[in-house]
Protein backbone atom coordinates (compact mmCIF):
# COMPACT_ATOMS: atom_id res chain seq x y z
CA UNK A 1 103.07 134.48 217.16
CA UNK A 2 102.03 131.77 214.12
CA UNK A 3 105.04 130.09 212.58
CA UNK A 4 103.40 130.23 209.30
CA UNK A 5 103.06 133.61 209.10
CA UNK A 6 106.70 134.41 210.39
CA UNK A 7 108.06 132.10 207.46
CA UNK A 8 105.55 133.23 204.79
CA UNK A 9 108.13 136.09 203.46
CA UNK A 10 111.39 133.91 203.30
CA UNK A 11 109.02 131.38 201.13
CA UNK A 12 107.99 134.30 198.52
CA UNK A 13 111.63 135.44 198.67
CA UNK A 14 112.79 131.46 197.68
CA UNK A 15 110.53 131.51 194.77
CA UNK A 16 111.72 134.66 193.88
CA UNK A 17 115.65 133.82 193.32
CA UNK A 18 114.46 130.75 191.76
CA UNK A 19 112.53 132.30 189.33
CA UNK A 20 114.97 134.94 188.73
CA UNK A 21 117.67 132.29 188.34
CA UNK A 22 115.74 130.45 185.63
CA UNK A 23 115.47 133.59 183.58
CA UNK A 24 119.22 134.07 183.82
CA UNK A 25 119.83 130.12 182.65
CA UNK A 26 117.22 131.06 179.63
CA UNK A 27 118.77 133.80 178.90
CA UNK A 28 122.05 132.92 178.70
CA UNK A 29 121.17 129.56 176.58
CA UNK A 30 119.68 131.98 174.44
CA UNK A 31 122.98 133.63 173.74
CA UNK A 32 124.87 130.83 172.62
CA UNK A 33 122.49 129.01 170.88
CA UNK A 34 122.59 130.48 167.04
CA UNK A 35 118.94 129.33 166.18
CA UNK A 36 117.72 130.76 168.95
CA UNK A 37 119.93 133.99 168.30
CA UNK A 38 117.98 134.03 165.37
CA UNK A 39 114.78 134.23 166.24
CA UNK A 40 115.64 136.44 168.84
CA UNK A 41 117.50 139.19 166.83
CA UNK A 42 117.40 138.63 162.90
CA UNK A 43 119.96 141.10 161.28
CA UNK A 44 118.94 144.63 161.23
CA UNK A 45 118.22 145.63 157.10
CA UNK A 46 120.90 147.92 155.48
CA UNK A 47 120.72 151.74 156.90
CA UNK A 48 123.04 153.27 154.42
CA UNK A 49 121.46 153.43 150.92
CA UNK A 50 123.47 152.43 147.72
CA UNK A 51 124.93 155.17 146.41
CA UNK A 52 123.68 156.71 143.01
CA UNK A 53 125.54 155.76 139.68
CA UNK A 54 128.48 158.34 138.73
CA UNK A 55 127.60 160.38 135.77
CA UNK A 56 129.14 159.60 132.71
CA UNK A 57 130.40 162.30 130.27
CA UNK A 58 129.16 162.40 126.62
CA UNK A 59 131.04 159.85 124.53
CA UNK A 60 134.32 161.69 122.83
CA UNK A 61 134.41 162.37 119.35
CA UNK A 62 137.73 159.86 117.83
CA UNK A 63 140.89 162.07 115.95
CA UNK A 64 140.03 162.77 112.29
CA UNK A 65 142.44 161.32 110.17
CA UNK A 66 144.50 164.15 108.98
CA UNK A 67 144.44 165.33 104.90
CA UNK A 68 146.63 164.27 102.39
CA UNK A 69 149.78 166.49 103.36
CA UNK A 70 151.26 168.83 101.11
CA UNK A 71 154.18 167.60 98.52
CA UNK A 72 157.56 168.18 99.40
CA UNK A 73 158.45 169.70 95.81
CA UNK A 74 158.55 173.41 97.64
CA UNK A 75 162.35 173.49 96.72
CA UNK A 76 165.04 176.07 96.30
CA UNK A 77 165.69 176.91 92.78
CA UNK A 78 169.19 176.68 93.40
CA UNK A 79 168.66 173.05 94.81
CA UNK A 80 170.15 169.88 92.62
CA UNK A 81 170.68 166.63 93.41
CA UNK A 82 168.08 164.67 95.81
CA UNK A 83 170.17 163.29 98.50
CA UNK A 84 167.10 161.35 100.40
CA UNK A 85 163.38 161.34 100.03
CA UNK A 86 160.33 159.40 101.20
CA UNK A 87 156.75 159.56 101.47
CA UNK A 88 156.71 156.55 104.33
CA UNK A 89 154.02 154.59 102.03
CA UNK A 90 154.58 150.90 102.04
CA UNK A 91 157.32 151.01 104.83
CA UNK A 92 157.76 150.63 108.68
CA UNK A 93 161.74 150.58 108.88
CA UNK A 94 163.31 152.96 109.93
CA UNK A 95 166.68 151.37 110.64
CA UNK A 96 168.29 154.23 108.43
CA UNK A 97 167.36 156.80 111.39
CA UNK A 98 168.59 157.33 114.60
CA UNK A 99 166.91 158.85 117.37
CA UNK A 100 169.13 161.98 119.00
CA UNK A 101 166.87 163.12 122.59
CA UNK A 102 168.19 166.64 123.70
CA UNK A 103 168.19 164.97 127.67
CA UNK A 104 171.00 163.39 128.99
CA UNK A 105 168.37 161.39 132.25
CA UNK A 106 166.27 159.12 130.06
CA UNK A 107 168.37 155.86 128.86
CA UNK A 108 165.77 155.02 126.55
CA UNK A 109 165.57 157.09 123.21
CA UNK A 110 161.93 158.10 122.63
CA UNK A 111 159.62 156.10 120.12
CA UNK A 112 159.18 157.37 116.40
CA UNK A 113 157.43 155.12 113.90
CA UNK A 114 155.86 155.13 110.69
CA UNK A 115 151.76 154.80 111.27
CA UNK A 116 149.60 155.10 108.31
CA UNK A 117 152.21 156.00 105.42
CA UNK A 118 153.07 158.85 107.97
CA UNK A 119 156.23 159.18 110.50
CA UNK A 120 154.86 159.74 114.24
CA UNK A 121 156.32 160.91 117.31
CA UNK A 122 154.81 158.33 120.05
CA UNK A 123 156.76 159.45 123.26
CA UNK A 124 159.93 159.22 125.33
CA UNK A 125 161.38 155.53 125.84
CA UNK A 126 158.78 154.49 128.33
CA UNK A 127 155.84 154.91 126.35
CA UNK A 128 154.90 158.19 128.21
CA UNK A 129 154.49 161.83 127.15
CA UNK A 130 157.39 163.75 127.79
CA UNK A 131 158.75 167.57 128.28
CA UNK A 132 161.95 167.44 126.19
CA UNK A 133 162.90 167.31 122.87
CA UNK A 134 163.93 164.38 120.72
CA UNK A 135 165.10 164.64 116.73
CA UNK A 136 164.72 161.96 114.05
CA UNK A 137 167.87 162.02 111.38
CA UNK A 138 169.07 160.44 108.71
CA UNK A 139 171.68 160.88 105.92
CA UNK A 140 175.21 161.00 105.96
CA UNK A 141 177.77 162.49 108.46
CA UNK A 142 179.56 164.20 105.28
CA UNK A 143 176.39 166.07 103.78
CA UNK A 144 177.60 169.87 104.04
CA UNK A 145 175.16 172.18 101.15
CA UNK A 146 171.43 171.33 101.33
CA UNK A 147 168.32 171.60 102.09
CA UNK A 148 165.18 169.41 103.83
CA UNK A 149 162.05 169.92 102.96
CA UNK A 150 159.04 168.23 105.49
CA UNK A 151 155.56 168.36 105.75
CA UNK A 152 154.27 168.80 109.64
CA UNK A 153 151.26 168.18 111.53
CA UNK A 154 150.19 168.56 114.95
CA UNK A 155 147.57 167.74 117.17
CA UNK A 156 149.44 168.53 119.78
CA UNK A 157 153.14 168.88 120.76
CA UNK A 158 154.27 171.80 121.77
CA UNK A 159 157.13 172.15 119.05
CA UNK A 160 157.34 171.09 115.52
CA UNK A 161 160.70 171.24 113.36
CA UNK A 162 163.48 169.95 111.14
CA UNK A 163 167.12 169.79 111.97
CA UNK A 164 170.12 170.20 109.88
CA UNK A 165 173.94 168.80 109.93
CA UNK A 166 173.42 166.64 112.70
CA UNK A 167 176.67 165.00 114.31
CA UNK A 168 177.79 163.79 117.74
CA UNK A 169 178.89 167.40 117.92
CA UNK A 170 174.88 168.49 117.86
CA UNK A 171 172.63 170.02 115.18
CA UNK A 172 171.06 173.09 113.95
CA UNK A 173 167.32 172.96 114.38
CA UNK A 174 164.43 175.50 112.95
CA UNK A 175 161.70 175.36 115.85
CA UNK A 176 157.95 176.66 115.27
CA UNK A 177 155.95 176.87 118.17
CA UNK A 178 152.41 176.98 118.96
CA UNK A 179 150.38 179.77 118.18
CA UNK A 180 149.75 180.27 122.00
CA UNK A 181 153.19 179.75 123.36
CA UNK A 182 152.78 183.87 123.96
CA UNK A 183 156.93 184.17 122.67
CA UNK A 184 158.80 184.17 119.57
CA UNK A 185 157.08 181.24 117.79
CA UNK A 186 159.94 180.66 114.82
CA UNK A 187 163.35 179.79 116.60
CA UNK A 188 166.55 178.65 114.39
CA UNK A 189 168.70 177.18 117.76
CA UNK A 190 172.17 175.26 117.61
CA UNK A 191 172.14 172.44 119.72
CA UNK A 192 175.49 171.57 121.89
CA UNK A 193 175.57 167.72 122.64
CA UNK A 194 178.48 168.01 124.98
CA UNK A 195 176.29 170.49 127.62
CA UNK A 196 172.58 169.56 126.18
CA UNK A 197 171.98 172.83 125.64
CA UNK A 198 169.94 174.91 122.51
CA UNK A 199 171.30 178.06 122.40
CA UNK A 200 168.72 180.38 120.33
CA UNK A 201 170.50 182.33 116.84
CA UNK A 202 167.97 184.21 115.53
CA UNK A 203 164.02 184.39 116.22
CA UNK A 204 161.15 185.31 113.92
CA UNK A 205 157.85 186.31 115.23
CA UNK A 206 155.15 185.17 113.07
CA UNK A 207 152.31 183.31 113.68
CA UNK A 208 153.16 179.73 115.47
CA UNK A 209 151.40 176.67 114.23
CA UNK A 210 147.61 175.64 114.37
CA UNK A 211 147.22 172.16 115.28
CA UNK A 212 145.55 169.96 112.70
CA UNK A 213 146.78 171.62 110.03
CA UNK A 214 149.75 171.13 107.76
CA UNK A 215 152.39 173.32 107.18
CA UNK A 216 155.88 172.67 104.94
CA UNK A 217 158.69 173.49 106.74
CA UNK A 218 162.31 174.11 105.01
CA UNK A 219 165.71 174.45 106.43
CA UNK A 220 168.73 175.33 103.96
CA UNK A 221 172.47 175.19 105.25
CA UNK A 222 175.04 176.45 102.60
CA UNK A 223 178.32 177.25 103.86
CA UNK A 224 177.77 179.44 106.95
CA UNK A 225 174.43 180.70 105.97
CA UNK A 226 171.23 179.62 107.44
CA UNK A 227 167.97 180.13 105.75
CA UNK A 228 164.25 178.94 107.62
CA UNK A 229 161.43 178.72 105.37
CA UNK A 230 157.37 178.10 105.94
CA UNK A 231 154.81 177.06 103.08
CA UNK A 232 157.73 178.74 100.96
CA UNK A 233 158.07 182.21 102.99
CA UNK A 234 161.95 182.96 104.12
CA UNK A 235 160.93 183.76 108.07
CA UNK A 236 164.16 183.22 109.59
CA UNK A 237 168.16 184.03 108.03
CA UNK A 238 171.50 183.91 109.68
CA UNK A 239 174.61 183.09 110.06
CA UNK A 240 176.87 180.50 112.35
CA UNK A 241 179.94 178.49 111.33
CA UNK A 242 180.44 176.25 114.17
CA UNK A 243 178.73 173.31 112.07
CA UNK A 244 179.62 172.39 108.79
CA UNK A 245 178.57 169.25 107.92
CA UNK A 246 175.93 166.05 109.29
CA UNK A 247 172.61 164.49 108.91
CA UNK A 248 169.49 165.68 108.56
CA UNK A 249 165.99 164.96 110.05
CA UNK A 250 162.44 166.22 111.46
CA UNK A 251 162.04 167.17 115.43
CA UNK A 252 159.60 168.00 118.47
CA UNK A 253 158.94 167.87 121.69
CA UNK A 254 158.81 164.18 123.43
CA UNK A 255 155.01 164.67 123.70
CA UNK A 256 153.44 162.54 120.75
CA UNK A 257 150.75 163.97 118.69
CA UNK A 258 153.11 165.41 115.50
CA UNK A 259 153.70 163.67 112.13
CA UNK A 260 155.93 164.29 109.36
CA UNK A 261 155.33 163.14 105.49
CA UNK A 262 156.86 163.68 102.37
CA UNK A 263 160.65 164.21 103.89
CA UNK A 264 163.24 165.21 100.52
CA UNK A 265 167.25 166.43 101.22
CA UNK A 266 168.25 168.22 98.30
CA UNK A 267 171.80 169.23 97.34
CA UNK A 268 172.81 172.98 97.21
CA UNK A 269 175.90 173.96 95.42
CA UNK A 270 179.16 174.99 97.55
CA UNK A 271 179.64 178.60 98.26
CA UNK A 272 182.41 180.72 96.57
């Protein structure tokens, strides 16, 4: 048999692996080499789309400034003497007031100040709406016989008030609610310091308040007798002797959204 002819395949199989082992060295020089990575496989374009803008909501109306509020001179005929009165015009102090939160777990008392010739609840200590009530007072601890006279305004809040003979003992506070707090909406409450607790004397169930609007509210103590007024209608009368003298102030909730103008404590005359 021809030699040349027995040999012929192992010669096409040597080219063969040759050839196939210069594709492999090409290849593989290929892989490492970054220009030639990119001529070989440029990045692949963006398959996920950019997303579509949010939608934005119509731009909000601001707060209207609220109306000139009513005058405080809504007092008793019986009523003398003014113990205290302001209008908060020209004035931010209110180093004359303490703050007296009806919570014993935030260390902070909550923020009043006097914005706009008005005084403002802000919010609890932090800076941050809060569910509990806070009170505002001023005076002296020895007032007994009088009455305080506020104007109030809400734009929200969920109570609105003024408190009388406030001591470390506690305080009486007249409460109006909302008009859709769906329960008694005029409250006259005593308010224990020692247990932080309101415990409710008598209830009145009139309308509750409207926010942005103003009402007068009016709270007269004389001896043991208890008398709630709004815009000048008697809503609320009772009786309760466990206070007898203290301070007097405005109140609400710890929410913000409530001011008070044209505070007045008149004297009443002592009870026979």
């Amino acid at each position: 048999m021809n030699q040349a002819i027995l040999t012929k395949p192992r010669t096409l199989l040597y080219v063969l692996v040759v050839a196939l082992f210069s594709a492999a060295v090409l290849l593989s020089s290929c892989g490492t080499d970054p220009a030639a990575q990119a001529e070989q496989a440029p990045p692949p374009e963006d398959i996920i789309p950019d997303p579509p803008p949010m939608p934005t909501g119509a731009p909000r109306e601001p707060t209207p400034a609220p109306p000139p509020a009513p005058s405080a001179e809504v007092g008793l005929a019986e009523a003398s003497t003014t113990l205290a009165s302001t209008d908060f015009e020209g004035t931010t102090d209110l180093s004359t007031w303490e703050v007296i939160d009806g919570t014993d777990v935030v260390p902070e008392p909550s923020i009043w100040e006097v914005q706009d010739g008005r005084l403002s609840q802000i919010s609890d200590g932090y800076g941050i709406p809060a569910m509990f009530p806070t009170a505002l007072v001023t005076g002296e601890a020895d007032w007994s016989n009088y009455v305080v006279t506020s104007a109030v305004y809400a734009t929200g809040n969920d109570e609105v008030g003024l408190v009388v003979r406030a001591s470390d003992e506690g305080y009486y506070v007249f409460r109006m609610l909302s008009a859709t707090s769906g329960g008694p909406t005029r409250i006259l409450s005593r308010y224990d310091a020692a247990a932080v607790d309101y415990e409710n004397l008598a209830t009145s169930d009139g309308d509750g308040y409207e926010l942005e609007r103003w009402y007068t509210l009016q709270v007269a103590v004389q001896g043991d007798q208890i008398r709630a007024f709004v815009d000048g209608e008697l809503v609320i009368e009772t009786t309760d002797a466990t206070l007898t003298q203290g301070r007097a102030g405005v109140y609400g909730y710890a929410l913000g959204d409530l001011q008070f103008d044209n505070f007045a404590v008149q004297a009443l005359p002592d009870t026979q």
